[in-house]
N, C-alpha and C. Protein backbone atom coordinates (compact mmCIF):
# COMPACT_ATOMS: atom_id res chain seq x y z
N UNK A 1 -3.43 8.41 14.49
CA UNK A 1 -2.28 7.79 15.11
C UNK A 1 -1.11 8.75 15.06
N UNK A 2 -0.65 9.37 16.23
CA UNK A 2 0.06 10.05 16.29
C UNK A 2 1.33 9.64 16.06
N UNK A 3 2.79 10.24 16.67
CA UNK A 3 3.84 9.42 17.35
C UNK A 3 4.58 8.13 16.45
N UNK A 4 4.96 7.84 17.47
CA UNK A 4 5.57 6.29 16.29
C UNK A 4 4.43 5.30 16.12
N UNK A 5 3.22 5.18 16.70
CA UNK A 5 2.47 4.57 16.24
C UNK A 5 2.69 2.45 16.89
N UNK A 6 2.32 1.92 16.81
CA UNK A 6 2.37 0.67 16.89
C UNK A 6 3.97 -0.20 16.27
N UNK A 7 4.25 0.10 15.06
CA UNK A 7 5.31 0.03 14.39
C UNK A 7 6.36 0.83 14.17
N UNK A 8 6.33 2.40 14.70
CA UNK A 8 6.90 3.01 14.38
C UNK A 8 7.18 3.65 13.42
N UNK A 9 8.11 4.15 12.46
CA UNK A 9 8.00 4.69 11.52
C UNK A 9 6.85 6.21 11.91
N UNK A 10 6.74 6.90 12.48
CA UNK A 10 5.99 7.77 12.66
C UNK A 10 4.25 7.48 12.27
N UNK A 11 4.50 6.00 12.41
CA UNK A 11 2.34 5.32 12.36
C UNK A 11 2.14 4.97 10.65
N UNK A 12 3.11 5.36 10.01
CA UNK A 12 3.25 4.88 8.79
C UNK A 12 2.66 3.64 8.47
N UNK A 13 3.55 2.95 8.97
CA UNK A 13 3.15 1.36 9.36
C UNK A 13 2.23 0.78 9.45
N UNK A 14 1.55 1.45 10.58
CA UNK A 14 0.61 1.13 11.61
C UNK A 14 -0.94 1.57 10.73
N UNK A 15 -0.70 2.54 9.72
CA UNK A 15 -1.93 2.76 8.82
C UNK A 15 -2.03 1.88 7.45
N UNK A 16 -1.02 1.74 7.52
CA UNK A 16 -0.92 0.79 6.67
C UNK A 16 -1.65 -0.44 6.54
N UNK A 17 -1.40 -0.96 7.73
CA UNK A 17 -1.88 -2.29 8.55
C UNK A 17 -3.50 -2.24 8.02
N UNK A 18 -3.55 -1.03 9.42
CA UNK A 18 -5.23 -0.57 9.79
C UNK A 18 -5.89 -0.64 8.14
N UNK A 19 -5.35 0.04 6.98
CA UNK A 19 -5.91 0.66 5.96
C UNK A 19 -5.77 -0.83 4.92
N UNK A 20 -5.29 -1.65 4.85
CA UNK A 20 -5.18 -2.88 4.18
C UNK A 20 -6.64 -3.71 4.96
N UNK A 21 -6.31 -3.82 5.60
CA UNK A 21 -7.83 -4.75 6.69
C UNK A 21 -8.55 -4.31 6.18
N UNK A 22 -9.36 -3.03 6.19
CA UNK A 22 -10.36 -2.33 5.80
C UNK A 22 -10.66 -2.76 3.87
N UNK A 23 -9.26 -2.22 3.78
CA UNK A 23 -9.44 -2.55 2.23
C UNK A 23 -9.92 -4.12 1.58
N UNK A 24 -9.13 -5.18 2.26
CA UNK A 24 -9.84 -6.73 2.27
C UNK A 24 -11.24 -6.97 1.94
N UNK A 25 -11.88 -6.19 3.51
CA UNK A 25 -13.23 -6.20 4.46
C UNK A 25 -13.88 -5.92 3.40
N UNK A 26 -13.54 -4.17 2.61
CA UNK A 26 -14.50 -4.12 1.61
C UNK A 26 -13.99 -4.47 -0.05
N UNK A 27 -13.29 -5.34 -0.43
CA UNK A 27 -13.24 -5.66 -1.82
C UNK A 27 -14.16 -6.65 -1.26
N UNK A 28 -14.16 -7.64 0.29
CA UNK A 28 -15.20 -9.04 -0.07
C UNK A 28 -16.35 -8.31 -0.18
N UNK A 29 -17.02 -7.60 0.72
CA UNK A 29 -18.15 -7.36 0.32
C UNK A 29 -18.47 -6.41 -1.35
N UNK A 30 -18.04 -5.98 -1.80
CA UNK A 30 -18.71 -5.42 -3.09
C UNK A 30 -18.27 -6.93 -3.95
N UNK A 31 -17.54 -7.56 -3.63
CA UNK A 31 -17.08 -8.76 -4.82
C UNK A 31 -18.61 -9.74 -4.78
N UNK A 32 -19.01 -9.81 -3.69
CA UNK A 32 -20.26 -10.22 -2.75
C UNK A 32 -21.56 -9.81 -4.09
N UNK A 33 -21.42 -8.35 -3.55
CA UNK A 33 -22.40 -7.21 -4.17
C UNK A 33 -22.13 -7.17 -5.64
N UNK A 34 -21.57 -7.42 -6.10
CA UNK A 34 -21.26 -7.05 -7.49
C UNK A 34 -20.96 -5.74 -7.82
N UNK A 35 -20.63 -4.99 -6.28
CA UNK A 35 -20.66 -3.60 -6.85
C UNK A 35 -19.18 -2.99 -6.94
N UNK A 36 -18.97 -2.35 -8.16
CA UNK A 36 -17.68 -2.06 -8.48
C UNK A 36 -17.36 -0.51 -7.84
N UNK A 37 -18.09 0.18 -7.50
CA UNK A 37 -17.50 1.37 -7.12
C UNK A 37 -17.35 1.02 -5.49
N UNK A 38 -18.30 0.29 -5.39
CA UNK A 38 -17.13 0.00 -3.55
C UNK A 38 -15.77 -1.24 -4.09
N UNK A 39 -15.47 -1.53 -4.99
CA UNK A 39 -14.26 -2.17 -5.05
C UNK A 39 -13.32 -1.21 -5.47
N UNK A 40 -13.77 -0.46 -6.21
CA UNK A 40 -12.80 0.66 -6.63
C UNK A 40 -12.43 1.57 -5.20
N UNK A 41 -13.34 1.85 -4.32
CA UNK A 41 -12.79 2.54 -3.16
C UNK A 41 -11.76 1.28 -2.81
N UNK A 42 -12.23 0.22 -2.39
CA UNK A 42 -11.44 -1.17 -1.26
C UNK A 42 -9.54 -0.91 -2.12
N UNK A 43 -9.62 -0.90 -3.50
CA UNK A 43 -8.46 -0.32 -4.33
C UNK A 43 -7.79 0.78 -3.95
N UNK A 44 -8.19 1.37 -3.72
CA UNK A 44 -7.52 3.11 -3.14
C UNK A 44 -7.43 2.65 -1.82
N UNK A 45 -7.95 1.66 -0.98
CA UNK A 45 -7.55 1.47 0.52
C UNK A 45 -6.17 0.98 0.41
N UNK A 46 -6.58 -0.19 -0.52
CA UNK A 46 -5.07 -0.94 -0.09
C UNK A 46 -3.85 -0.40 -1.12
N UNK A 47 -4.13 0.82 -1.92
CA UNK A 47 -3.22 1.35 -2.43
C UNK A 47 -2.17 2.40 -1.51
N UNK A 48 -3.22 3.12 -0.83
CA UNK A 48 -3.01 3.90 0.41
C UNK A 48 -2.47 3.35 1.73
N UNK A 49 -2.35 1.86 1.32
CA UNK A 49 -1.67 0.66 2.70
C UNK A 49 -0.96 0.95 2.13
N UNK A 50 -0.46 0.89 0.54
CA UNK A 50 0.90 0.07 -0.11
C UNK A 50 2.30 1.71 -0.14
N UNK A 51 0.97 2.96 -0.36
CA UNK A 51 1.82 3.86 -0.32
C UNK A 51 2.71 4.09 1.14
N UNK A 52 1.37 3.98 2.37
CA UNK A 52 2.00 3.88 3.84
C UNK A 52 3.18 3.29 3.85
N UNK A 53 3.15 1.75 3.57
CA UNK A 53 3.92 0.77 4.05
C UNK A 53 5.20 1.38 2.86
N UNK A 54 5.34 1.89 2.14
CA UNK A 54 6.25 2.50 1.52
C UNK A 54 6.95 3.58 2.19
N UNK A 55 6.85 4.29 2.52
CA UNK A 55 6.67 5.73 3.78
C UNK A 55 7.45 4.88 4.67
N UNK A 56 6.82 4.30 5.54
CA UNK A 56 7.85 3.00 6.67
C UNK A 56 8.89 2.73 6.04
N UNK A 57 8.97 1.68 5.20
CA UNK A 57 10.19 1.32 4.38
C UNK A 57 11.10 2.15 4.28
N UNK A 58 10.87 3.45 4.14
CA UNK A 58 11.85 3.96 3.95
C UNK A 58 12.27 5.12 4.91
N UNK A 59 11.56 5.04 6.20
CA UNK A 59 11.71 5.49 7.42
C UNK A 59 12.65 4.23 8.16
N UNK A 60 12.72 3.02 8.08
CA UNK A 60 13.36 2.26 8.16
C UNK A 60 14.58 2.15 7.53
N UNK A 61 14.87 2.60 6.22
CA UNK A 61 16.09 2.99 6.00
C UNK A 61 16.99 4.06 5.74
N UNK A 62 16.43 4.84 6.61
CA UNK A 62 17.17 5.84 7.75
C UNK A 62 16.28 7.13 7.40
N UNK A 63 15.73 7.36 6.43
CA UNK A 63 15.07 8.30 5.70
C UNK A 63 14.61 9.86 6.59
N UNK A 64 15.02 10.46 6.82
CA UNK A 64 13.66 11.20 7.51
C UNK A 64 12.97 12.05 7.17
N UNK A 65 12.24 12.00 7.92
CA UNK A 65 10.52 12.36 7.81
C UNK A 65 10.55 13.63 6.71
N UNK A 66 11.25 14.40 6.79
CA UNK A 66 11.19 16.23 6.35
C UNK A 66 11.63 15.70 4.84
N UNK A 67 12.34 14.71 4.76
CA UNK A 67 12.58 14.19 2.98
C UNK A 67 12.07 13.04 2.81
N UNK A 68 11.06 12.64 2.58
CA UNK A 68 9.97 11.59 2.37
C UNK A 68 9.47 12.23 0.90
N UNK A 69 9.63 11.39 -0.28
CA UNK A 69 8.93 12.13 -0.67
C UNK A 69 7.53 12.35 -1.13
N UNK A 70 7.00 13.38 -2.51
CA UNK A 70 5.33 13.61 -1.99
C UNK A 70 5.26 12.83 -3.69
N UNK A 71 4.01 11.98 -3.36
CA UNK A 71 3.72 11.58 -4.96
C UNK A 71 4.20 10.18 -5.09
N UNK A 72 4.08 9.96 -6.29
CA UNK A 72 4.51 8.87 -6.72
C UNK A 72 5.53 8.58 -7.49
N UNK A 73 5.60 9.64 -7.95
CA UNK A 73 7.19 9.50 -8.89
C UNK A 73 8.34 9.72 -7.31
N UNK A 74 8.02 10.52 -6.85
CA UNK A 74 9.06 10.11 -5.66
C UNK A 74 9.02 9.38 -5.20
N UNK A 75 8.23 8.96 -4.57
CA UNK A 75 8.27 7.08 -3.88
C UNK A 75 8.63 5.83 -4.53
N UNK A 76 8.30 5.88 -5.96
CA UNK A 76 8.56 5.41 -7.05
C UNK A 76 10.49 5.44 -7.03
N UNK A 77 10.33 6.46 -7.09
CA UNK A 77 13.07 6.25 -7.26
C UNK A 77 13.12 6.14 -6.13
N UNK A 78 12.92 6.61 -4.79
CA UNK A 78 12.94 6.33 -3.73
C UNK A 78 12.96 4.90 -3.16
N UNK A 79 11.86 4.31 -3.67
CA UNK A 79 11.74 2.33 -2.95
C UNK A 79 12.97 1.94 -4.15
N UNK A 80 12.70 2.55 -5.71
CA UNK A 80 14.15 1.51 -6.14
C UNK A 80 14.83 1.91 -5.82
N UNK A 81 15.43 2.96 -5.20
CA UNK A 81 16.73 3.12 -4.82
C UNK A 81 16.80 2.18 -3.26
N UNK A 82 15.96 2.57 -2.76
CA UNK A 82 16.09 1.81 -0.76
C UNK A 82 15.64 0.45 -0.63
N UNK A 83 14.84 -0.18 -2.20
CA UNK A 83 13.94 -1.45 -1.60
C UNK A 83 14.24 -2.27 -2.47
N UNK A 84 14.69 -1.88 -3.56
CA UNK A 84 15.21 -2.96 -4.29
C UNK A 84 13.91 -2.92 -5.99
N UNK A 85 14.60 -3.38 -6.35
CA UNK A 85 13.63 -3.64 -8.36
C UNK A 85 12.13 -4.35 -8.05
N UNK A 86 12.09 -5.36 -7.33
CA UNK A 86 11.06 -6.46 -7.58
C UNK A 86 10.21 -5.25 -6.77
N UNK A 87 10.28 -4.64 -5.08
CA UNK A 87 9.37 -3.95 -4.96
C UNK A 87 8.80 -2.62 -5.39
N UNK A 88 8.95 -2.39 -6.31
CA UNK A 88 9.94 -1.23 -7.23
C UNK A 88 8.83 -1.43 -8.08
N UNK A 89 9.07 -2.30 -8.60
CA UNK A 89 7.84 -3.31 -9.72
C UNK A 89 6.50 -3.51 -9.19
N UNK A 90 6.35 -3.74 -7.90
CA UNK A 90 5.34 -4.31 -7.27
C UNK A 90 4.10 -3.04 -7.23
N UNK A 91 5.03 -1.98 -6.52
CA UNK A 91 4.67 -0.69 -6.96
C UNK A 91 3.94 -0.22 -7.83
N UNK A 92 4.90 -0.55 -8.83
CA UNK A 92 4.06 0.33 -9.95
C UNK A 92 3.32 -0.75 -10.74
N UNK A 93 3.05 -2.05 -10.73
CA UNK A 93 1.62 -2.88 -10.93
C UNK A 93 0.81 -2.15 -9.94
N UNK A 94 0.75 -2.12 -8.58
CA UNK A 94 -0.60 -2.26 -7.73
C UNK A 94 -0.53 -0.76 -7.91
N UNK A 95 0.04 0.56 -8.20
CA UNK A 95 -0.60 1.76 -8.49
C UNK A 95 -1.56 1.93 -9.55
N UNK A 96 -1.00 0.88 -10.61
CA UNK A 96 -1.95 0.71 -12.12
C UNK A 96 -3.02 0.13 -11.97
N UNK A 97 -3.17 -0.68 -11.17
CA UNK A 97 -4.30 -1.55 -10.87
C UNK A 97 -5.49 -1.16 -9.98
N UNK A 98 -4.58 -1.02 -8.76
CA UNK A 98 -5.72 -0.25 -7.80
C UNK A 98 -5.72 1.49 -7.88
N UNK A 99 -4.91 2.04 -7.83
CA UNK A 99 -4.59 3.67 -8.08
C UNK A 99 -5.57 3.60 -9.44
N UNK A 100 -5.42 3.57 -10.12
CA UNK A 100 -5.29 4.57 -11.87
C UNK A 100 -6.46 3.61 -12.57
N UNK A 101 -6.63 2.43 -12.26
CA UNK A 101 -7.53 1.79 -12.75
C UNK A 101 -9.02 1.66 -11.84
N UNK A 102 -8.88 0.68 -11.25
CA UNK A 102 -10.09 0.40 -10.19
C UNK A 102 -10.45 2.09 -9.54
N UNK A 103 -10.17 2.76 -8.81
CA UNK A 103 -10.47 3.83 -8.65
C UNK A 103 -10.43 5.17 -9.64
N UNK A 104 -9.65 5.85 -10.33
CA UNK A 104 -9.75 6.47 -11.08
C UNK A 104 -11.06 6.47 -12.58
N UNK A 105 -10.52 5.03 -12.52
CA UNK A 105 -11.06 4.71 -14.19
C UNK A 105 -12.81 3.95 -14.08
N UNK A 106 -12.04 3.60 -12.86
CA UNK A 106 -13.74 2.79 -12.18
C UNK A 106 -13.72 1.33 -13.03
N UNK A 107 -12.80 0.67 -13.35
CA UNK A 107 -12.26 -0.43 -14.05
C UNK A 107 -12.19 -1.36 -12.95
N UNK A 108 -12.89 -2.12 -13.14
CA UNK A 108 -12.67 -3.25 -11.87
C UNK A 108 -12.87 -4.52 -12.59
N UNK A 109 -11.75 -5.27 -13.06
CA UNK A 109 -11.52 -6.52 -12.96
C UNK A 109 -11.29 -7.75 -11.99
N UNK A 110 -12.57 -7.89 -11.75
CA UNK A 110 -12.31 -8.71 -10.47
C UNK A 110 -11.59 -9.58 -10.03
N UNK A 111 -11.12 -10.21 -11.00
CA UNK A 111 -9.86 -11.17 -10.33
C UNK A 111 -8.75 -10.93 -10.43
N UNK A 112 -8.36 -9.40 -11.25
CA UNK A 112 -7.11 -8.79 -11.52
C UNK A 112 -6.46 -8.01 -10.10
N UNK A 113 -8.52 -7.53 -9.73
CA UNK A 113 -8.32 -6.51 -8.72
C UNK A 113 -7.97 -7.57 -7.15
N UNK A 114 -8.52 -8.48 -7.64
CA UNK A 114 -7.92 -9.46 -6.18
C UNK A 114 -6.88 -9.96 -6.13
N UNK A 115 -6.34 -10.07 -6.89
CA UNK A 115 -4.83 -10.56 -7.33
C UNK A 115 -3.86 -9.07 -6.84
N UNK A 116 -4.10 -7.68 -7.62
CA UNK A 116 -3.53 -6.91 -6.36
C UNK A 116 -4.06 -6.77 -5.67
N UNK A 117 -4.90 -7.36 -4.69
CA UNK A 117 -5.28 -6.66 -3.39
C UNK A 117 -4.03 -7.66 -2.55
N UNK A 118 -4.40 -8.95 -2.70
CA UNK A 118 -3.28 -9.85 -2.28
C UNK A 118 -1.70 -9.77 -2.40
N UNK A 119 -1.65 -8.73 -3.97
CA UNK A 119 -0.15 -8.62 -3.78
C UNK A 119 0.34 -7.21 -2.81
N UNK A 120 -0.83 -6.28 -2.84
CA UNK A 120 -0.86 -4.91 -1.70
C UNK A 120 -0.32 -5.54 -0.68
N UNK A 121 -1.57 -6.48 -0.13
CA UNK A 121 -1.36 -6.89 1.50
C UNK A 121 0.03 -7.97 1.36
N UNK A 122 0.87 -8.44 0.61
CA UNK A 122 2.03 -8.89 0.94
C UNK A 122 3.16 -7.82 1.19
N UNK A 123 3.29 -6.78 0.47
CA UNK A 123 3.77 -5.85 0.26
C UNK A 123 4.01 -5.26 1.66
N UNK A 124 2.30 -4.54 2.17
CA UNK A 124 2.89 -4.48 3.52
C UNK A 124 3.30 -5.54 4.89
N UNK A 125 2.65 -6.78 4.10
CA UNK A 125 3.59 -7.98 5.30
C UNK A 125 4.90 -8.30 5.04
N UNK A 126 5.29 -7.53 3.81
CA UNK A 126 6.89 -7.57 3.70
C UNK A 126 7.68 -6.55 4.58
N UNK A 127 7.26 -5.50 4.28
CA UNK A 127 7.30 -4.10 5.09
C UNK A 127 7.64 -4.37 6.59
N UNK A 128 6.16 -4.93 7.16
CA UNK A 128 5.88 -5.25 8.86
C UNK A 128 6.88 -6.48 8.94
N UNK A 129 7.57 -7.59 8.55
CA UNK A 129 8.09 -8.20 8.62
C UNK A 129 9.97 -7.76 9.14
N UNK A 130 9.77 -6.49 7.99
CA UNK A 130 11.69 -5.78 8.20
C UNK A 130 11.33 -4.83 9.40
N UNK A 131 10.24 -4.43 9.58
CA UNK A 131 10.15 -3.31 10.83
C UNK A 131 10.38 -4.54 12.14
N UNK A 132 9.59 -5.80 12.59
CA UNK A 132 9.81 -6.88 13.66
C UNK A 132 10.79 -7.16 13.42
N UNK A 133 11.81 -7.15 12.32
CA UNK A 133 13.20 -7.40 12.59
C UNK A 133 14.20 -6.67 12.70
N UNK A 134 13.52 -5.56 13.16
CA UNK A 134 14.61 -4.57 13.67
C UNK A 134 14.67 -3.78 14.94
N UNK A 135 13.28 -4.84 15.80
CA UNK A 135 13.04 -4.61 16.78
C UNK A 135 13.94 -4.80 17.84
């Protein structure tokens, strides 16, 4: 996705979206399967939504592109500085959970890991919510 993408934000957004769905699709099926290393990937999907939809957020508040920053400790002062504490927080649960745990550690608590997958995908329907209102 090139360009501004569906949402704008330079497709930020818009992978976000795409990369959360996917991530859903496969936590049900390994939750299904019992298999934890496809939940641990479905974790890195919707972590990789939550980092996107972070990227937007803050292409939305005025940010641009050439100072975005790389990592997580930058995105990390970055959303508290542009998004406020609670998503700030939200952050750094679903990096621990899905980032550093479920994928890294291969730790998959299944109802911990569904609990952030659900708080991922609000995250970016919070996101897609301030981008349609600034349409």
């Amino acid at each position: 996705m090139k360009g501004n993408g569906e949402h704008g934000n330079n497709g930020h957004l818009a992978r976000a979206i795409l990369a959360m769905g996917r991530a859903r699709t496969e936590f049900d099926r390994a939750k299904r399967l019992k298999d934890e290393l496809d939940a641990g990937q479905a974790g890195e999907k919707a972590w990789l939504a939550v980092a996107g939809a972070t990227k937007a957020l803050l292409r939305l508040k005025g940010i641009p592109e050439h100072k975005m920053p790389e990592g997580y400790r930058g995105e990390f002062h970055m959303l508290r500085q542009h998004g406020g504490h609670e998503l700030a927080k939200t952050y750094a649960y679903l990096g621990g959970v899905l980032h550093t745990q479920a994928f890294y550690r291969g730790v998959v608590v299944w109802d911990l890991t569904q609990d952030a997958l659900g708080k991922a995908d609000g995250f970016v329907s919070r996101v897609r919510q301030m981008a349609e209102r600034r349409k």
